[in-house]
C-alpha atoms as a PDB file:
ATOM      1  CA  UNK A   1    -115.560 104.000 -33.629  1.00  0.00           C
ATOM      2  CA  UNK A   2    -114.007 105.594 -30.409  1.00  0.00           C
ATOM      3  CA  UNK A   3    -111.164 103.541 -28.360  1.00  0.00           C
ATOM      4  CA  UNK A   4    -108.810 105.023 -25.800  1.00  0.00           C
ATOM      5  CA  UNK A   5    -106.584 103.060 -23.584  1.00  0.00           C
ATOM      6  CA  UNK A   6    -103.879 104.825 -20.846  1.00  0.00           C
ATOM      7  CA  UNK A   7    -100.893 102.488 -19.962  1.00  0.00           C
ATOM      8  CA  UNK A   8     -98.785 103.585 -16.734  1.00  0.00           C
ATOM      9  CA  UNK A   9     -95.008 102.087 -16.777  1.00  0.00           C
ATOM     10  CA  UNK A  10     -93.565 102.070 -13.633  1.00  0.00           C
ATOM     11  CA  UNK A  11     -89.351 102.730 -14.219  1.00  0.00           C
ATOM     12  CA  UNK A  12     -87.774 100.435 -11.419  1.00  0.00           C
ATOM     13  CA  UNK A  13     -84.655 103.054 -11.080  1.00  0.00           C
ATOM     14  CA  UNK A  14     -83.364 105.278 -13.127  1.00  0.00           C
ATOM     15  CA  UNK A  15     -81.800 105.872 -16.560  1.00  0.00           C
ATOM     16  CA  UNK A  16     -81.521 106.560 -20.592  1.00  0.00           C
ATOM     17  CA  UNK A  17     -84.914 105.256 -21.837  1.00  0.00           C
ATOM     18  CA  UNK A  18     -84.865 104.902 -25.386  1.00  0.00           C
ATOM     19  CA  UNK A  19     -88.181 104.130 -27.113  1.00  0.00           C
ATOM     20  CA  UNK A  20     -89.443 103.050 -30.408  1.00  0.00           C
ATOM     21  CA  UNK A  21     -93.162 102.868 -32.262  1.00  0.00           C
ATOM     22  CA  UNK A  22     -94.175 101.296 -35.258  1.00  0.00           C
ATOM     23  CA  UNK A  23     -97.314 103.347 -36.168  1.00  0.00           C
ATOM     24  CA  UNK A  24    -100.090 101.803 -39.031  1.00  0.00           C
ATOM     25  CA  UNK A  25    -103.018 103.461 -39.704  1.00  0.00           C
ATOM     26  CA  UNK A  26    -106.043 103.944 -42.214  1.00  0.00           C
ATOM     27  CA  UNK A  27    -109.137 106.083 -41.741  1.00  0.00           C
ATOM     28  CA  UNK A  28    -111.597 106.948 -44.796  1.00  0.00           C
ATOM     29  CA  UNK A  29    -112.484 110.551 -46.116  1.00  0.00           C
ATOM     30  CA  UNK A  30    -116.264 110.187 -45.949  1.00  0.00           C
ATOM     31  CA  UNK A  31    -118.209 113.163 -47.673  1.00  0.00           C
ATOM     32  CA  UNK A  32    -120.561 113.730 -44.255  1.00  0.00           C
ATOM     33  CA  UNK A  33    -118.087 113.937 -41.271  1.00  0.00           C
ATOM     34  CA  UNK A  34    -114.251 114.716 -40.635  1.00  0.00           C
ATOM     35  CA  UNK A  35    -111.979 111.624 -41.083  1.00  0.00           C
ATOM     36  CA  UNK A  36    -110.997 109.473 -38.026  1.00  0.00           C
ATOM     37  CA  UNK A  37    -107.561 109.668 -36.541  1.00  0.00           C
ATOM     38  CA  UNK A  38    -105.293 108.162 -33.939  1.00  0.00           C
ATOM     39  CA  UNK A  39    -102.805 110.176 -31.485  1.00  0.00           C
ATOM     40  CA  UNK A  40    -100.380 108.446 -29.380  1.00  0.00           C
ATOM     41  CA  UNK A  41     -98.662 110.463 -26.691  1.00  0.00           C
ATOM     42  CA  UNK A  42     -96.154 109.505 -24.139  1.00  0.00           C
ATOM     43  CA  UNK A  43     -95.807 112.239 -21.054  1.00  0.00           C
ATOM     44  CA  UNK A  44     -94.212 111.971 -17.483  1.00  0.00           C
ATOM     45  CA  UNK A  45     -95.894 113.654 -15.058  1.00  0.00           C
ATOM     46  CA  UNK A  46     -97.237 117.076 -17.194  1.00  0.00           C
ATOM     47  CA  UNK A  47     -94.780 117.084 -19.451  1.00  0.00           C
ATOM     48  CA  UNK A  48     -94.836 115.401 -23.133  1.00  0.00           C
ATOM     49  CA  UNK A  49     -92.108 113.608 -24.422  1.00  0.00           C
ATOM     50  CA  UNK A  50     -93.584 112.199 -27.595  1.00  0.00           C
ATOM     51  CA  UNK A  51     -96.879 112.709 -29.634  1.00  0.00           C
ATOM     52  CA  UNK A  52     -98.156 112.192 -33.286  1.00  0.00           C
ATOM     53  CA  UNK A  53    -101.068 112.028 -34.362  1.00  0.00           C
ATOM     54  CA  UNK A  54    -102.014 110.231 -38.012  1.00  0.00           C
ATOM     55  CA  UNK A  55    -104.857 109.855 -40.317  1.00  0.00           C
ATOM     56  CA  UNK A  56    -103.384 107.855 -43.034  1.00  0.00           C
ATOM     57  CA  UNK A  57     -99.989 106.275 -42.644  1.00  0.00           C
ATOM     58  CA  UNK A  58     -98.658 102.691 -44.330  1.00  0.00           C
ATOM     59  CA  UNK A  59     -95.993 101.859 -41.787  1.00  0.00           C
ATOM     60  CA  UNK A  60     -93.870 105.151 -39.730  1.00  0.00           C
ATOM     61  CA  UNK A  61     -91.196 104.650 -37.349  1.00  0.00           C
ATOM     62  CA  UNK A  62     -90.499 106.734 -34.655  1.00  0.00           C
ATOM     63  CA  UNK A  63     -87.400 106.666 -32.399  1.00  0.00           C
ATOM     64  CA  UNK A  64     -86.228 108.664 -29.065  1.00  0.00           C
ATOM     65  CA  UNK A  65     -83.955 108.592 -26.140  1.00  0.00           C
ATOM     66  CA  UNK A  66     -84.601 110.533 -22.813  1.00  0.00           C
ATOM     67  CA  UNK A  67     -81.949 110.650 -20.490  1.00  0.00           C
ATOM     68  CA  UNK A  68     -81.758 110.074 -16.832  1.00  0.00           C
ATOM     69  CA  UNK A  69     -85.311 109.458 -16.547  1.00  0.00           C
ATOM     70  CA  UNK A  70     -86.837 108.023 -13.340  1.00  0.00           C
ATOM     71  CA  UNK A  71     -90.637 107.961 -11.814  1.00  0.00           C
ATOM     72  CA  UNK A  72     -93.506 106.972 -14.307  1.00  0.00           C
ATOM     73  CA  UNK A  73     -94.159 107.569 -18.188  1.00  0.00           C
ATOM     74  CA  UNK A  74     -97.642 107.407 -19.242  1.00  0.00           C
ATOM     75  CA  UNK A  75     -98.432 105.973 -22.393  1.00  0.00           C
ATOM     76  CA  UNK A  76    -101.873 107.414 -24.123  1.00  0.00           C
ATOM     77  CA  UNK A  77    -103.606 106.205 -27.285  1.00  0.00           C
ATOM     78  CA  UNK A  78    -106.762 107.713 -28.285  1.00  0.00           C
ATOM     79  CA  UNK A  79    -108.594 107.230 -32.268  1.00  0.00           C
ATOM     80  CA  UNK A  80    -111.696 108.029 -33.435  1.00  0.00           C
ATOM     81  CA  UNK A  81    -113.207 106.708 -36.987  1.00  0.00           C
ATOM     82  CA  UNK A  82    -115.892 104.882 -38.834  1.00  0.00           C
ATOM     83  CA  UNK A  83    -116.983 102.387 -40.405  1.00  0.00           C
ATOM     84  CA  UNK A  84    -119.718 102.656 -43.620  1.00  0.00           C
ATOM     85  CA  UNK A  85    -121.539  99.071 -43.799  1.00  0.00           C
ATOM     86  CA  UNK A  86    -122.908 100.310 -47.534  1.00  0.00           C
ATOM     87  CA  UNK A  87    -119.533 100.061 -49.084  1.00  0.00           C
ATOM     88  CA  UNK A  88    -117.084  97.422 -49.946  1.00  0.00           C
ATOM     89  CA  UNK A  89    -113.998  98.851 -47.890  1.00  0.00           C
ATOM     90  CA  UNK A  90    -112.856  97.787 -44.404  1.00  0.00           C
ATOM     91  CA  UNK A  91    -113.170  99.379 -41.730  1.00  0.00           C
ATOM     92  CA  UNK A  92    -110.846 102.477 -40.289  1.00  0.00           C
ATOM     93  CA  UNK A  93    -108.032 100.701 -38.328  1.00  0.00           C
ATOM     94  CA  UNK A  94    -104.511 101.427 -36.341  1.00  0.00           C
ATOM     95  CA  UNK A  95    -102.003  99.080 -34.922  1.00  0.00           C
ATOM     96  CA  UNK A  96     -99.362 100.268 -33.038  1.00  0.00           C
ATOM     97  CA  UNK A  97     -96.508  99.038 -31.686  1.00  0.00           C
ATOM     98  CA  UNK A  98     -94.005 100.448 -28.901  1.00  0.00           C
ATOM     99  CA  UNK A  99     -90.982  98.931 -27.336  1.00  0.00           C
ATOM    100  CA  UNK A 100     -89.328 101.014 -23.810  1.00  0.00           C
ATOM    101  CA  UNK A 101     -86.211  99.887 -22.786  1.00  0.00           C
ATOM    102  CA  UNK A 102     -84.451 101.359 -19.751  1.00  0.00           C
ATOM    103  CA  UNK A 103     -80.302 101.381 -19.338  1.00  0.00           C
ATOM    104  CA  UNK A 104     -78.972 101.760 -16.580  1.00  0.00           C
END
């Protein structure tokens, strides 16, 4: 399994932008190849505000606040796993979930 997804957000104005991400996920040790992963990353421009990447994580919350931001923040999500049809387990899996809010 390989996903990737980029998400522009346009910021109509400027502001504080305070952000928050609920980040699940579950990826399996197998004996013939490294375990899968996910990294989320938020940058403006080439500059990172916020990345983390996980391999095995119940539920972690993350939380931040950039000030006087304006422009664009790009939003990246990449994960790579597996999946072994000869056992009895699911499948590797992430869900994540981000909220921006911009104050004026």
């Amino acid at each position: 399994m390989g996903m990737g997804n980029i998400t522009e957000i346009a910021l109509n104005g400027s502001g504080d932008v305070h952000f928050s991400l609920e980040l699940t996920g579950f990826f399996h040790e197998p004996a013939l190849w490294e375990r899968g992963y996910v990294n989320y990353t938020v940058s403006q421009e080439d500059e990172t505000l916020f990345s983390v990447q996980v391999n095995f994580t119940l539920e972690e919350k993350y939380n931040a606040t950039w000030l006087n931001m304006s422009g664009n923040i790009t939003i990246e999500i990449q994960s790579t796993g597996s999946d072994n049809p000869t056992d009895d387990k699911p499948g590797d899996y992430y869900i994540a979930s981000s909220r921006f809010a911009l104050k004026r």
